[in-house]
Protein backbone atom coordinates (compact mmCIF):
# COMPACT_ATOMS: atom_id res chain seq x y z
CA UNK A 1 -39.13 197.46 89.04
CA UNK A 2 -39.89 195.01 91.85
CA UNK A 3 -39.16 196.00 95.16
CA UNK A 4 -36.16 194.89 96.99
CA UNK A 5 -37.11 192.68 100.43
CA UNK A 6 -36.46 194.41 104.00
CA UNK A 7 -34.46 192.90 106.43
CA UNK A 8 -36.13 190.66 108.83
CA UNK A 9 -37.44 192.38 112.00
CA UNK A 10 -36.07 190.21 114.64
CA UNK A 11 -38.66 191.96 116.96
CA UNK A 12 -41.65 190.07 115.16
CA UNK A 13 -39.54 186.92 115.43
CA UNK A 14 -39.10 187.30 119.31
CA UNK A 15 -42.74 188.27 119.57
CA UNK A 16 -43.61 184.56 117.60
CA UNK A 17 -40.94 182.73 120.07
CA UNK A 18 -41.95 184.54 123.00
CA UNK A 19 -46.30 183.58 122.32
CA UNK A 20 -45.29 180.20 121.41
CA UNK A 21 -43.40 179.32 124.18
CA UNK A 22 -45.99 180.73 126.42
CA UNK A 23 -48.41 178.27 124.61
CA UNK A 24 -45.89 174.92 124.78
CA UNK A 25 -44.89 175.73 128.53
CA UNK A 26 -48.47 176.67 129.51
CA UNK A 27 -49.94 172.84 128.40
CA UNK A 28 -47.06 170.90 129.33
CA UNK A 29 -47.22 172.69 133.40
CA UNK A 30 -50.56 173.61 134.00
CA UNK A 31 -52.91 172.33 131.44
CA UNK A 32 -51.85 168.95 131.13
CA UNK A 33 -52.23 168.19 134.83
CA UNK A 34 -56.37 169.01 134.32
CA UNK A 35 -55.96 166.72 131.70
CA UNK A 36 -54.59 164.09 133.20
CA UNK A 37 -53.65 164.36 136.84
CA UNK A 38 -50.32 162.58 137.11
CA UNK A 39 -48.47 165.06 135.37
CA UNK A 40 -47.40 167.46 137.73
CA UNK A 41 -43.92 167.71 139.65
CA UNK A 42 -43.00 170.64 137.23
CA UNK A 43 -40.84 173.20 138.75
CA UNK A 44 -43.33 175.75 138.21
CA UNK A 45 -46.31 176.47 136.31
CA UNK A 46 -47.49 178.61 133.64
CA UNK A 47 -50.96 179.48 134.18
CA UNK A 48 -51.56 182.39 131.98
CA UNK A 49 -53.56 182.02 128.70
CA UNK A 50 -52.70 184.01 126.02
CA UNK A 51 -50.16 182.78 123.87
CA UNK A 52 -52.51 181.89 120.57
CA UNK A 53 -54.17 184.80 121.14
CA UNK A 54 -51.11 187.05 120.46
CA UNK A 55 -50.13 184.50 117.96
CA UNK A 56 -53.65 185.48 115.85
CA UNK A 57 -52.77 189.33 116.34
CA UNK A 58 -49.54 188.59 115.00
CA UNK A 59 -51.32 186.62 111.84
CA UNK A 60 -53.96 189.26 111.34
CA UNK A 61 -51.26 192.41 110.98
CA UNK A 62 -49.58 190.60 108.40
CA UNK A 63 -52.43 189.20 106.26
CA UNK A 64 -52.54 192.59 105.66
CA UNK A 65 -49.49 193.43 104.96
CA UNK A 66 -49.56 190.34 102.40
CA UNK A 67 -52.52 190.50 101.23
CA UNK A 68 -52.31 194.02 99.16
CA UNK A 69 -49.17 192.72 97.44
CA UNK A 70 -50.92 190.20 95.28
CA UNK A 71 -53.95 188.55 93.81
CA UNK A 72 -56.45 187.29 96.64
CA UNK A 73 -57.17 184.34 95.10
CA UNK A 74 -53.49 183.32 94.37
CA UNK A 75 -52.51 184.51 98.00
CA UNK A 76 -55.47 182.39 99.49
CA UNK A 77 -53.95 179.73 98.14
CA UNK A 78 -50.77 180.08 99.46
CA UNK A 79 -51.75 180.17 102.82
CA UNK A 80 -53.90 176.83 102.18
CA UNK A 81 -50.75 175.34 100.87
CA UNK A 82 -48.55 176.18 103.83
CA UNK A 83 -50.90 175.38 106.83
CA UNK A 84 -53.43 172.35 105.46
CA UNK A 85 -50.86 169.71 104.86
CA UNK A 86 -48.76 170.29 107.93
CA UNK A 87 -51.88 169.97 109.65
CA UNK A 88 -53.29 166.77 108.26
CA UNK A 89 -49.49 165.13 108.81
CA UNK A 90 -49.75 166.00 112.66
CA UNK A 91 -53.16 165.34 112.89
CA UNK A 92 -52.74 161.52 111.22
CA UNK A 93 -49.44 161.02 113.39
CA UNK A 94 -51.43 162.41 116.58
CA UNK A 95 -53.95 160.18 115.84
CA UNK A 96 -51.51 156.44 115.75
CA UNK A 97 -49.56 157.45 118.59
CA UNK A 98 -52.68 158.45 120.87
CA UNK A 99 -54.52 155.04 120.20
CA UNK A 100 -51.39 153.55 121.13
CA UNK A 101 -50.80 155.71 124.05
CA UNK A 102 -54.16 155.94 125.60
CA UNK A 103 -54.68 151.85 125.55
CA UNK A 104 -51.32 151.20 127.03
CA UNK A 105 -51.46 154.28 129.76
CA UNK A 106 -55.25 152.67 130.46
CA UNK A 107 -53.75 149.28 130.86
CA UNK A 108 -55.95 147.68 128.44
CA UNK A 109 -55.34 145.05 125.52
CA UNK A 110 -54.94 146.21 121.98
CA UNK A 111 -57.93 144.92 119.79
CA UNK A 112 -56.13 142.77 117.22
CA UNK A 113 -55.31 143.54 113.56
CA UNK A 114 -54.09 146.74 112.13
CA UNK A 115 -57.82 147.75 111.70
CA UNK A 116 -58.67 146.54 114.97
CA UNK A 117 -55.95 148.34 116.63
CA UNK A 118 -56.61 151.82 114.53
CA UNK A 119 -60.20 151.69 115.13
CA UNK A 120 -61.47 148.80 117.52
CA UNK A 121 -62.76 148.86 120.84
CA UNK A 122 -60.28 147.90 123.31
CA UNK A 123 -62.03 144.94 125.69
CA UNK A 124 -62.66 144.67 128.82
CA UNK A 125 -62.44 148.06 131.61
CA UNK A 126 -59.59 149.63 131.88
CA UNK A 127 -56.93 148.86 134.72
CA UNK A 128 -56.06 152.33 135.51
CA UNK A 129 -58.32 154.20 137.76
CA UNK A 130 -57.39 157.62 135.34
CA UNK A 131 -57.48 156.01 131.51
CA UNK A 132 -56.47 158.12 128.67
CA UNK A 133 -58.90 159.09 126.22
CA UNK A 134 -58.49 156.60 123.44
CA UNK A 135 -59.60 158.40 119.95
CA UNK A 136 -62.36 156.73 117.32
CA UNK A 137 -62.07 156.59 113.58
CA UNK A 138 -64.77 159.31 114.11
CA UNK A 139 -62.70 161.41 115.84
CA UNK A 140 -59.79 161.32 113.30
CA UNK A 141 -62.14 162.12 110.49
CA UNK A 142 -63.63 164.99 112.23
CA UNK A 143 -59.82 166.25 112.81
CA UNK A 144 -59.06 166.18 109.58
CA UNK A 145 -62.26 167.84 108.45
CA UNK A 146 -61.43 170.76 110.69
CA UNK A 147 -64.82 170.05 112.47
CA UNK A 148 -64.15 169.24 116.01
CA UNK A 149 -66.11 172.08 117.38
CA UNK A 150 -69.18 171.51 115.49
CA UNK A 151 -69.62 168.21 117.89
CA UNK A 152 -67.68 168.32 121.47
CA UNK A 153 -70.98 169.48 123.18
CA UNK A 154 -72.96 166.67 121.63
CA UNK A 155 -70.33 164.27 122.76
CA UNK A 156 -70.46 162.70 119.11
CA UNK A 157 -66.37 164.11 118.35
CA UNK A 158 -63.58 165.81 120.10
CA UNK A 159 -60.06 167.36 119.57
CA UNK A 160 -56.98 165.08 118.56
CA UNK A 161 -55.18 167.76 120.28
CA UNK A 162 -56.65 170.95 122.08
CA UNK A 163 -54.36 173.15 119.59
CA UNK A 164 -55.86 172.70 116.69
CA UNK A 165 -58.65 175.08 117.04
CA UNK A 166 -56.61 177.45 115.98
CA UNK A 167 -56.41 176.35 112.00
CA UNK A 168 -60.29 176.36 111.11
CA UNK A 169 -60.42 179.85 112.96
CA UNK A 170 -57.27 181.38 110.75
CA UNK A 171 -58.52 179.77 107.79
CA UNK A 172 -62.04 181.26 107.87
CA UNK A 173 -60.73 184.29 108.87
CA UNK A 174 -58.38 184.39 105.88
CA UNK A 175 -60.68 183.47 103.64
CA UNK A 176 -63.13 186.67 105.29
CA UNK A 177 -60.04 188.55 104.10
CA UNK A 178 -59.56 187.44 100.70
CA UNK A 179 -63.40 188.05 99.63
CA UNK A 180 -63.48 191.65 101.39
CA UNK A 181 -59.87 192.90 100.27
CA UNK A 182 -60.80 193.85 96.11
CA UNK A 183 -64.13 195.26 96.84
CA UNK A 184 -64.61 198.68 95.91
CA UNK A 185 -67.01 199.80 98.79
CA UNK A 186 -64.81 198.82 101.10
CA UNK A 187 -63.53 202.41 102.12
CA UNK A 188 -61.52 203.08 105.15
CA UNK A 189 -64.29 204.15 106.67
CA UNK A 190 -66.10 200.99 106.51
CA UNK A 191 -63.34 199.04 107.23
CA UNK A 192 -63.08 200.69 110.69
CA UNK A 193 -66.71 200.09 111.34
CA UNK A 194 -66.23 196.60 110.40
CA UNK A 195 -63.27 195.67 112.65
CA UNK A 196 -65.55 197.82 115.80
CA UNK A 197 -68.44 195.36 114.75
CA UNK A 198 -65.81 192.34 115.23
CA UNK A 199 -65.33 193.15 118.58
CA UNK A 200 -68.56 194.05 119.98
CA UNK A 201 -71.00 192.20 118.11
CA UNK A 202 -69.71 189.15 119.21
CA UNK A 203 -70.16 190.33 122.94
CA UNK A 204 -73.60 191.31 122.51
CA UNK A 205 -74.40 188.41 121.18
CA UNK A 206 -72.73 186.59 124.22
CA UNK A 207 -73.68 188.52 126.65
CA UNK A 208 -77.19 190.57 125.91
CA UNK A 209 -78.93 188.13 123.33
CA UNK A 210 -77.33 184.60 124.98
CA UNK A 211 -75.89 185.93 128.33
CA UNK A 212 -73.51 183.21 129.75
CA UNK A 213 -74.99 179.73 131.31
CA UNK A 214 -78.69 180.25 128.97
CA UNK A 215 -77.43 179.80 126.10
CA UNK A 216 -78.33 176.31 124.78
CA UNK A 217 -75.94 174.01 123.09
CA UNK A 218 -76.71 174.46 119.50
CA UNK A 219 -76.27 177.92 120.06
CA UNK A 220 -72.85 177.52 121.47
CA UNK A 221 -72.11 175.40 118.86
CA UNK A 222 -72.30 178.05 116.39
CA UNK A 223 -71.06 180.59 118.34
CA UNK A 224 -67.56 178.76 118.85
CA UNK A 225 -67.80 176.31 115.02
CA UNK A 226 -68.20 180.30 113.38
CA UNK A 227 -65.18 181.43 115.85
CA UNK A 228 -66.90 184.30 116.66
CA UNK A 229 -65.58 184.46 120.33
CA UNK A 230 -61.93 184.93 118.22
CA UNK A 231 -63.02 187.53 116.06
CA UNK A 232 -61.75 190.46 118.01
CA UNK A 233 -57.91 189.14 117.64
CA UNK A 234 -58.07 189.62 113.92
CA UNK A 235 -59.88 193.05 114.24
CA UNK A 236 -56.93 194.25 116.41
CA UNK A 237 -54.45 193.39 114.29
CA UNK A 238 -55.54 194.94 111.47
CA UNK A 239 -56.20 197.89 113.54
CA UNK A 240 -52.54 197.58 114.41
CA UNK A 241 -51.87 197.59 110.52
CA UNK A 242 -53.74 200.14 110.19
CA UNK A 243 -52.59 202.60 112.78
CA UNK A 244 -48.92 201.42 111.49
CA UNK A 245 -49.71 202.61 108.29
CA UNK A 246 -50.88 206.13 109.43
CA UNK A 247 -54.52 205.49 108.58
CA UNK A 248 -55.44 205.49 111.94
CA UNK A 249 -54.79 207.83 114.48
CA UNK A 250 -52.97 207.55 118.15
CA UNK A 251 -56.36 207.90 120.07
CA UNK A 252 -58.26 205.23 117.92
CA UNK A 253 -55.84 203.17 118.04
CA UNK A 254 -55.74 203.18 121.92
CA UNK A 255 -59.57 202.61 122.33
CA UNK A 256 -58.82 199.67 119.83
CA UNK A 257 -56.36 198.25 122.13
CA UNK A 258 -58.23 199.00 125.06
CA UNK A 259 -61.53 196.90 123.67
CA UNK A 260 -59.25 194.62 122.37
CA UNK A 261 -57.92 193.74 125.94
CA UNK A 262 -61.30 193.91 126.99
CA UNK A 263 -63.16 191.58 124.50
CA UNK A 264 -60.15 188.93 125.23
CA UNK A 265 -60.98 188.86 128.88
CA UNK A 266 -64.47 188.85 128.50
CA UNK A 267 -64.48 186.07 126.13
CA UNK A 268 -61.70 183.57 127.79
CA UNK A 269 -63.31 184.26 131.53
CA UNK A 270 -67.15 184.91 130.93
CA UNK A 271 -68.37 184.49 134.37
CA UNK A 272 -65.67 186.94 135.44
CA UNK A 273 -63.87 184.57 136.99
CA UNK A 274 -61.54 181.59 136.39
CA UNK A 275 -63.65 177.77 136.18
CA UNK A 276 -61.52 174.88 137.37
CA UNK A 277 -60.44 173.94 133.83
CA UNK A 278 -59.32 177.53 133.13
CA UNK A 279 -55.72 179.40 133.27
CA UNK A 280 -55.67 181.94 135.91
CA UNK A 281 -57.28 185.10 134.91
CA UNK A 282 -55.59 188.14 135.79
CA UNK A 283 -52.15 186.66 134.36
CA UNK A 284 -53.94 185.94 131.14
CA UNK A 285 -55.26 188.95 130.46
CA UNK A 286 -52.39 191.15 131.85
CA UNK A 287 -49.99 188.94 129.91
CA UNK A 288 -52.23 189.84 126.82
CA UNK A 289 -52.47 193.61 127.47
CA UNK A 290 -48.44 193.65 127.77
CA UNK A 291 -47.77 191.34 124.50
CA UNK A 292 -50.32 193.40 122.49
CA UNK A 293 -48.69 196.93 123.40
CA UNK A 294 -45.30 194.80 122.17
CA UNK A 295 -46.91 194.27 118.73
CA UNK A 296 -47.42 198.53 118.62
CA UNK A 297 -43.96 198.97 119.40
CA UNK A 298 -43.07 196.41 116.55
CA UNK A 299 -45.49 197.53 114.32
CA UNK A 300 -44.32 201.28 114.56
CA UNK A 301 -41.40 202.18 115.71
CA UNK A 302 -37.90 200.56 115.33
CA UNK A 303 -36.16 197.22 114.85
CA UNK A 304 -35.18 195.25 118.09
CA UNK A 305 -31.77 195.11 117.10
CA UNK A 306 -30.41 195.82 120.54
CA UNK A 307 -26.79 194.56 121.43
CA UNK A 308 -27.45 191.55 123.53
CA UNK A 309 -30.34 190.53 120.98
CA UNK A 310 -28.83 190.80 118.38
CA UNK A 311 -26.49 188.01 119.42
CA UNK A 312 -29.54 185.68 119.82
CA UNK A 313 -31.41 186.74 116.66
CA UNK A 314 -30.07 183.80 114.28
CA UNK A 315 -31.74 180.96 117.41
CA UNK A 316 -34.86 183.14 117.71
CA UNK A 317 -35.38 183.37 113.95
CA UNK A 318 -35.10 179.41 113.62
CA UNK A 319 -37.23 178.95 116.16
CA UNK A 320 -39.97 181.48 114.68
CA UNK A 321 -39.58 179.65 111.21
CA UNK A 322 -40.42 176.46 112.99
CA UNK A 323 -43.27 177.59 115.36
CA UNK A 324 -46.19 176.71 113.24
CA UNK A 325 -44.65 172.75 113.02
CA UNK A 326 -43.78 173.22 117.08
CA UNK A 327 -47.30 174.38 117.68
CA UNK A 328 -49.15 171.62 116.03
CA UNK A 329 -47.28 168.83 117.60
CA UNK A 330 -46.51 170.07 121.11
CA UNK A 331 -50.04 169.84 123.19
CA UNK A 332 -51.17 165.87 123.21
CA UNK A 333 -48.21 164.18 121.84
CA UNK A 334 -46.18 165.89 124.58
CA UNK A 335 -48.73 164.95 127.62
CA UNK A 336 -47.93 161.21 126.03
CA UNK A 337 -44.31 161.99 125.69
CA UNK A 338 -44.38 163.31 129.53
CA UNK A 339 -46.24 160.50 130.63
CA UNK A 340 -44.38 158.00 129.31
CA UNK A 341 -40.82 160.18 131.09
CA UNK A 342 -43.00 159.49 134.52
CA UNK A 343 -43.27 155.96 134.24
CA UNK A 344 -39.39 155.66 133.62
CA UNK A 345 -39.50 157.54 137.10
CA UNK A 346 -38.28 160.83 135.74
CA UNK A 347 -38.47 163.80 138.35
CA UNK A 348 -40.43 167.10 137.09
CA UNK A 349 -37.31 169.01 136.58
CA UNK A 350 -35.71 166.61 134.42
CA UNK A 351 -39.16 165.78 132.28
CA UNK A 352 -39.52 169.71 131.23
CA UNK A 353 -36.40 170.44 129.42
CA UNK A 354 -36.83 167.13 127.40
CA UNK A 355 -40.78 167.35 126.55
CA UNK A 356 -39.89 170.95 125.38
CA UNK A 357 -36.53 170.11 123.36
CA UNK A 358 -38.48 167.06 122.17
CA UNK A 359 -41.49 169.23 120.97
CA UNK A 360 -39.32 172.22 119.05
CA UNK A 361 -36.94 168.57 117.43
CA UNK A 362 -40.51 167.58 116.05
CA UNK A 363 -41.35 171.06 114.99
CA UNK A 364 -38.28 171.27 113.19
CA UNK A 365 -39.50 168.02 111.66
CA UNK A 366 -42.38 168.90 110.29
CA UNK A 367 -41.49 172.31 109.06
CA UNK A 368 -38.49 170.88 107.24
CA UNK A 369 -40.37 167.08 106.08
CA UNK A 370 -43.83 168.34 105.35
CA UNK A 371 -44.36 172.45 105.77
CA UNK A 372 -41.49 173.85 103.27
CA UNK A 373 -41.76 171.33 100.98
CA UNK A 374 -45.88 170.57 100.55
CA UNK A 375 -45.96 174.58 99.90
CA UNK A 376 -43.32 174.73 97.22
CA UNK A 377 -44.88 171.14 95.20
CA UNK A 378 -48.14 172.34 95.78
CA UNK A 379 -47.68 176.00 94.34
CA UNK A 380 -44.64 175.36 91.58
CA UNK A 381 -46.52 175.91 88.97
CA UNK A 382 -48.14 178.95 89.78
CA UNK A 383 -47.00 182.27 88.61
CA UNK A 384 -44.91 183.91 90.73
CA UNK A 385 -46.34 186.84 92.30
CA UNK A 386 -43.85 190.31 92.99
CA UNK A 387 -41.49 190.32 95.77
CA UNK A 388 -43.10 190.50 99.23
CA UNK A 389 -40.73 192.12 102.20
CA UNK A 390 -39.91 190.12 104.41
CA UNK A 391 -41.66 191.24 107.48
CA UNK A 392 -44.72 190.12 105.53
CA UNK A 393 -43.79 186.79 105.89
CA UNK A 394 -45.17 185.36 109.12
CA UNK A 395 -49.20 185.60 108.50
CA UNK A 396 -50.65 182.40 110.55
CA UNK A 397 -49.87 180.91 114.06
CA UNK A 398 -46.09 180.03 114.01
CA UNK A 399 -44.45 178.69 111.39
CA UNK A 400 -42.35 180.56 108.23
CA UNK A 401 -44.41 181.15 105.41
């Protein structure tokens, strides 16, 4: 008899809202200003970093608790199905609007012809003394080859939209997961030495074999294209799962945590202090620390179903089944969306609430347009797999699955 599907644990929602937010009001106050310096007038600023972080915890408990309940294979391809075409959608429609954007915001003329004006060279220097960025055909394909990393510090490609290094990071990460789950030597045991050897081999390597400032570019290149500086996020969620599960005791667990915390500050701030295009340190990794011990307490003990949140949980579950579509389209099209409020003469205060409502309406759009319904066309015709709870649901940054 298949199992009958738990309730949905509002506290995993509010976790998901809570990491997202952080993320959206983190770029549109503090990063986007670094980015481009006439967006500021916010009335305050979010300079902690650690939003996507949490967000990967979050993804790495529940692959998890997913992945036992069905064929790897089949799963693997479920998760493809729900994050790639999202992400090509928002990466295409980042694409348009930024070429648009960045030649009008750099007051210079569009090249002519629909070719010219997706992939020409605007003439002539640009009128503003801070242009925009203005995106090549090169830059589009390496976006939507999940590449980008593999050739910022060569200068030959960069990021559509600083968020997206999140999706070639997950989907390595899940496919890791979906070659290790079925084999047979993989004993608890092993498991645990694996997910110590995601945290610390990655600082060795970082820090003893390439210590920060030698290491040369190609190096760095792999180091960040392999995602190894992300590595421990995964290996504390499953240690999470694990210690959930009772297959890991209290005192493990803790030292897990404790590295955890540890690896994420090391990692984010390796000179041990915060460069000028970094969030504030001690905010980032404090707000990590507190978030993570949240994920315990959801992981273990009880349902957040206290009085005054329960009255909120139908608006915070929306808004976790929409955060993978909110965090793919919030970063660049919002700094365009914010500078385009400014130029209409739009104070700070006023500019926030709309870039954020307008970034959760497109969310909602792409969940509802592209997500939901790429995933069901895309895996009709597979056989259906047995019931998974509910709570096993959310296994990727944002988004329902």
């Amino acid at each position: 008899m298949p199992t009958s599907p738990t309730p949905r644990r509002i506290s995993w929602d509010l976790l998901r809202v809570v990491a997202v937010f952080a993320v959206v009001l983190g770029h549109v106050t503090h990063q986007g200003a670094l980015l481009h310096p006439e967006l500021t007038g916010y009335p305050f600023r979010v300079t902690a970093q650690f939003g996507a972080a949490i967000l990967l915890v979050i993804s790495a408990f529940f692959v998890c608790a997913s992945l036992r309940k069905g064929h790897p294979g089949r799963w693997l391809g479920h998760r493809f199905a729900r994050l790639v075409p999202a992400y090509l959608v928002a990466v295409l429609v980042t694409y348009v609007v930024t070429r648009w954007a960045a030649i009008s915001f750099s007051g210079l003329p569009y090249p002519p012809g629909v070719t010219g004006f997706l992939f020409g060279v605007p003439p002539g220097p640009p009128a503003n003394p801070s242009p925009w960025y203005i995106p090549t055909g090169l830059d589009l394909v390496a976006n939507l080859g999940m590449v980008q990393e593999w050739g910022i510090r060569s200068d030959s490609f960069y990021y559509l939209d600083g968020s997206y290094w999140t999706l070639p990071v997950q989907l390595m990460a899940f496919t890791g997961a979906a070659l290790l789950w079925p084999r047979p030597w993989r004993t608890h045991r092993l498991t645990v030495a694996l997910l110590w050897a995601l945290i610390l081999v990655p600082l060795g390597l970082r820090f003893l074999v390439f210590p920060p400032g030698t290491a040369s570019p190609v190096v760095e290149t792999f180091y960040y294209g392999l995602g190894l500086h992300r590595l421990h996020v995964f290996a504390i969620g499953v240690a999470v799962w694990l210690w959930a599960q009772r297959r890991l005791r209290t005192w493990h667990a803790a030292l897990f945590v404790l590295a955890a915390v540890a690896a994420q500050d090391l990692q984010v701030f390796p000179f041990h202090r915060a460069l000028p295009q970094d969030a504030e340190r001690w905010p980032s990794t404090i707000g990590f620390a507190v978030l993570l011990l949240l994920v315990c307490l959801a992981a273990r003990g009880p349902d957040w179903r206290f009085p005054g949140l329960a009255r909120i949980a139908p608006a915070v579950t929306w808004l976790a089944g929409i955060s993978y579509g909110l965090y793919l389209v919030h970063q660049e099209l919002g700094y365009i969306l914010a500078r385009a409020l400014l130029d209409l003469g739009l104070p700070g205060w006023l500019r926030l609430p709309v870039v954020v409502g307008a970034a959760v309406l497109a969310g909602w759009a792409v969940t509802v347009g592209v997500e939901r319904p790429a995933h069901r066309w895309l895996t009709r015709r597979r056989k259906p797999e047995e019931p998974q709870v509910k709570a096993a649901e959310p296994v990727f940054v944002g988004g329902d699955s």
